[in-house]
Protein backbone atom coordinates (compact mmCIF):
# COMPACT_ATOMS: atom_id res chain seq x y z
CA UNK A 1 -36.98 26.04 -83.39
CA UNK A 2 -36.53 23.44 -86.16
CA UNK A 3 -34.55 20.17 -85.08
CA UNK A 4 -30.99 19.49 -86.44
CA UNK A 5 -31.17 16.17 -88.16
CA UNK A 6 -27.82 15.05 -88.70
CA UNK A 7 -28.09 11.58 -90.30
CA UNK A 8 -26.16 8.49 -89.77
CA UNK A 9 -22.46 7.26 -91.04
CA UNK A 10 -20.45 4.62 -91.58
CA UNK A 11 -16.52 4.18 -92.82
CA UNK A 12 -15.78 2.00 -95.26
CA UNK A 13 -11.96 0.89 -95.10
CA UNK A 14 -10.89 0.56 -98.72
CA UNK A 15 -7.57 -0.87 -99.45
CA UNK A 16 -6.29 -0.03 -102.83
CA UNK A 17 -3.27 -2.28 -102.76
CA UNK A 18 -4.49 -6.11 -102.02
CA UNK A 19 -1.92 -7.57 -104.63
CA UNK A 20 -0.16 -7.40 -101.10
CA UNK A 21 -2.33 -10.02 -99.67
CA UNK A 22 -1.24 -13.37 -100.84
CA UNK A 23 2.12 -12.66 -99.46
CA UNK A 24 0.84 -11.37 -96.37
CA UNK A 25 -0.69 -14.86 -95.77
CA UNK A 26 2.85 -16.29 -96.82
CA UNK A 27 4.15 -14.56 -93.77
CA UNK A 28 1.59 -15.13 -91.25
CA UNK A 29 2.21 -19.12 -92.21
CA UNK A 30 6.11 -18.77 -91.44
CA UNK A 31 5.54 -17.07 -88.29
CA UNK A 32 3.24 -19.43 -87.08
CA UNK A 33 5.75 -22.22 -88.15
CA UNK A 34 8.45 -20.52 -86.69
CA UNK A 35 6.36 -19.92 -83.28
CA UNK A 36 5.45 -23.78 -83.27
CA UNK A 37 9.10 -24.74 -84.22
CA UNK A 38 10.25 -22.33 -80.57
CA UNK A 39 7.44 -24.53 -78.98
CA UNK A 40 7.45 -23.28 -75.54
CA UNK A 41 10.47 -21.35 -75.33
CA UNK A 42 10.21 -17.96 -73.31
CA UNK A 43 12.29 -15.77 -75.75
CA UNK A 44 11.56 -16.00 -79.58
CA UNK A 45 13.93 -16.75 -81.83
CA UNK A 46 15.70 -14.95 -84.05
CA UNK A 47 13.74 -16.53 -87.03
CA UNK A 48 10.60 -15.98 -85.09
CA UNK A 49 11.19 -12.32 -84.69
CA UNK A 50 12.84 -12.20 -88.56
CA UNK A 51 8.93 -13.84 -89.30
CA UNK A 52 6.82 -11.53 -87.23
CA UNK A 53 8.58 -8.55 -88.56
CA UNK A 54 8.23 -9.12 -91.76
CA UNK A 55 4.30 -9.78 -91.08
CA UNK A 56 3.79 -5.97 -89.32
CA UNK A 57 5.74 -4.58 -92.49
CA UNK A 58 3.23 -6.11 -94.73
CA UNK A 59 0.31 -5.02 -92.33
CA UNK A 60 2.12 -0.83 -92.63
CA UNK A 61 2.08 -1.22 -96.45
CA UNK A 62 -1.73 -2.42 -96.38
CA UNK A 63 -2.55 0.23 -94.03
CA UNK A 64 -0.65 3.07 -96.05
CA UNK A 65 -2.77 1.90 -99.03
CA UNK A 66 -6.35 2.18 -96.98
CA UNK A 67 -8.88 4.68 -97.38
CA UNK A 68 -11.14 5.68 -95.50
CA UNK A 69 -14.70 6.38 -97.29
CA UNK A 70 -17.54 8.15 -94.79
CA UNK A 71 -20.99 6.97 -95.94
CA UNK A 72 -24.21 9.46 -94.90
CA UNK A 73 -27.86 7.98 -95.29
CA UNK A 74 -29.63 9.74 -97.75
CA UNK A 75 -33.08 11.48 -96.63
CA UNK A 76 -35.53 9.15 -95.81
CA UNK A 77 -37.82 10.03 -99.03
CA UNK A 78 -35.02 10.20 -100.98
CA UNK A 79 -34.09 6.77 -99.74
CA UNK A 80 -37.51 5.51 -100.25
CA UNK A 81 -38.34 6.76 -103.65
CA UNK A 82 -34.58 5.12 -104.57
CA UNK A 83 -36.12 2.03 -103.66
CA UNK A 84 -39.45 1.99 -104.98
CA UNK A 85 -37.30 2.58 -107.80
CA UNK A 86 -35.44 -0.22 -108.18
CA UNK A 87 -37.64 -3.61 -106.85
CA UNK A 88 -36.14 -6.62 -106.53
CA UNK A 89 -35.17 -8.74 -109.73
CA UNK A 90 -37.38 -11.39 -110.70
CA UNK A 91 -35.56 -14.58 -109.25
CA UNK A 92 -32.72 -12.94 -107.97
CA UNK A 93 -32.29 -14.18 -104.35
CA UNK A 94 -29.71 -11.63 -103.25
CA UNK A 95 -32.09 -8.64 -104.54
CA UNK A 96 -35.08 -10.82 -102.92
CA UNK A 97 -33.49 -11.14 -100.18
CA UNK A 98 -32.45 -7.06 -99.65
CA UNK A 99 -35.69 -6.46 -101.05
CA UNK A 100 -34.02 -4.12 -103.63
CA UNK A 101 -32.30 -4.22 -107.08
CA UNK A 102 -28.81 -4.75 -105.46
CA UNK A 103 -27.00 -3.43 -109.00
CA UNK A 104 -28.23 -0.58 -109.22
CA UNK A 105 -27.00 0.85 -105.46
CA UNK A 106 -23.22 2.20 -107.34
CA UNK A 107 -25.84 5.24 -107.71
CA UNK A 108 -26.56 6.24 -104.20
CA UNK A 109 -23.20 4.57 -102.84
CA UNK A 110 -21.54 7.54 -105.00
CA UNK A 111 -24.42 9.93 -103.80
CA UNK A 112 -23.99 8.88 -100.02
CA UNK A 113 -20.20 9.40 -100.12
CA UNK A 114 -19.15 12.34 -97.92
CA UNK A 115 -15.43 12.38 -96.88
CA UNK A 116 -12.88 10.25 -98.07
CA UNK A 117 -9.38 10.82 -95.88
CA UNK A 118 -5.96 8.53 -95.94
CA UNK A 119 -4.67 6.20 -93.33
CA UNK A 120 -2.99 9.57 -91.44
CA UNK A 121 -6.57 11.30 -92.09
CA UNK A 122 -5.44 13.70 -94.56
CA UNK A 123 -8.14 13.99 -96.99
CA UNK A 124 -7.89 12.17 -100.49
CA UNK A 125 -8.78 14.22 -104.35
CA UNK A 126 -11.65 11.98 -105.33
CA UNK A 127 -14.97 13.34 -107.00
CA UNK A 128 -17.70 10.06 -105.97
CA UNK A 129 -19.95 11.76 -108.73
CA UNK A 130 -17.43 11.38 -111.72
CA UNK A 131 -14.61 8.86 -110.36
CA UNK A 132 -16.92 6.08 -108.42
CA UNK A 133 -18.02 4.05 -111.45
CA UNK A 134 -14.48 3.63 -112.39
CA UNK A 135 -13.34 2.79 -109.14
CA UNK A 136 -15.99 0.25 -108.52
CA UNK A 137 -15.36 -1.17 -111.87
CA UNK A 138 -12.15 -2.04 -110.41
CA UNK A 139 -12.55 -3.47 -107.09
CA UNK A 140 -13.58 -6.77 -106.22
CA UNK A 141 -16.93 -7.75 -105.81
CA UNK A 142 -16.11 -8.27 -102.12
CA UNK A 143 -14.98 -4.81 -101.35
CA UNK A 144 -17.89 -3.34 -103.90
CA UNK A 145 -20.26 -4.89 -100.83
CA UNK A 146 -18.53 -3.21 -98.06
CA UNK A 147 -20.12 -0.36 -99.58
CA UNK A 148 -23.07 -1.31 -100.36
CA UNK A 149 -23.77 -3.00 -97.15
CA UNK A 150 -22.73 0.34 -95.42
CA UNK A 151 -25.28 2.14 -97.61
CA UNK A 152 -28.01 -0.43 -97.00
CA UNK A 153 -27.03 -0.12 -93.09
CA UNK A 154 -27.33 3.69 -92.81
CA UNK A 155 -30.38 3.56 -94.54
CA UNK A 156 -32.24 0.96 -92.71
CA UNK A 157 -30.77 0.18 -89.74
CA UNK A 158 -29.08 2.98 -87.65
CA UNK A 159 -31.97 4.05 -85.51
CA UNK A 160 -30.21 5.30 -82.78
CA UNK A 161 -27.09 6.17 -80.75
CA UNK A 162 -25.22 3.80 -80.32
CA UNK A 163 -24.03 2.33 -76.88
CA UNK A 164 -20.71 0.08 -75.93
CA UNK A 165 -20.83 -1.95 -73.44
CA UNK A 166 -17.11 -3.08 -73.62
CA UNK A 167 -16.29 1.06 -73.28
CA UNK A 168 -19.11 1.91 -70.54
CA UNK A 169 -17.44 -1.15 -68.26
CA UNK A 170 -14.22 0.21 -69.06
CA UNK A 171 -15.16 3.76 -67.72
CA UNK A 172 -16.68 2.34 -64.65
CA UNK A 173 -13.54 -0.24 -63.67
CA UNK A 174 -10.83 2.92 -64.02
CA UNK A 175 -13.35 5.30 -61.97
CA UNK A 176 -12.90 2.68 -59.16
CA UNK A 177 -8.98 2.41 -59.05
């Protein structure tokens, strides 16, 4: 009986509204001014709690405008004839350094893209094949190497399940109570 290969995946979290992000750090600076100003009162103040709420409100419109993007490795000669297809640039250190032609991943990122889902996980109308070069185009180069770094991580460096320590000594400290 053949073997089930099911290969491996990682989530992206894009947010598509970061114009929100300057003012976010706005109102992390007042509430920790406002928290320093209470010093080391017991109960926040009014203006404390006014600060911190206005900080989670900015945090729910960020996370309404996330999406989630599930990345799948591509076959492994797939994979390898994608590099031996695109070497490293001649004095490029980021290429040299990934051993691959970095630009030309928007390719496979839109190839390796197999669910995309909201912040609720309802799933989102996006075609990778026909929509991803726009939507690249408009991201920041930053959030562009989320995804690529995912891709270049499925690829090469999931090799096996994983394992949490945090969760196994979780487990084990609730079985004893």
């Amino acid at each position: 009986m053949p073997i089930a290969v099911k290969r491996a995946r990682r989530t992206v979290k894009f947010c598509a509204d970061l114009s929100t992000q300057a003012e976010y750090d706005r109102a992390t600076a007042s509430l920790t001014e406002a928290q320093r100003t209470d010093g080391q009162m017991l109960n926040s103040s009014p203006a404390t709690r006014a600060a911190a709420a206005e900080v989670q409100a900015l945090e729910e419109r960020m996370k309404v405008a996330t999406i989630d993007f599930e990345i799948e490795a591509q076959r492994r000669d797939k994979w390898q004839a994608f590099e031996a297809a695109h070497p490293p640039r001649e004095g490029d250190k980021t290429d040299e350094q990934f051993t691959i032609d970095i630009s030309s991943l928007d390719d496979v990122i839109a190839q390796s893209i197999v669910a995309i889902t909201d912040h609720e996980g309802n799933a989102v109308e996006f075609d990778p094949r026909t929509e991803w070069a726009e939507l690249a185009d408009e991201m920041s180069d930053g959030q562009w190497q989320d995804f690529a770094m995912a891709v270049l991580a499925v690829n090469r460096g999931v090799k096996s399940a994983p394992f949490s320590q945090v969760a196994s000594r979780v487990i084990r400290a609730s079985a004893t109570d």
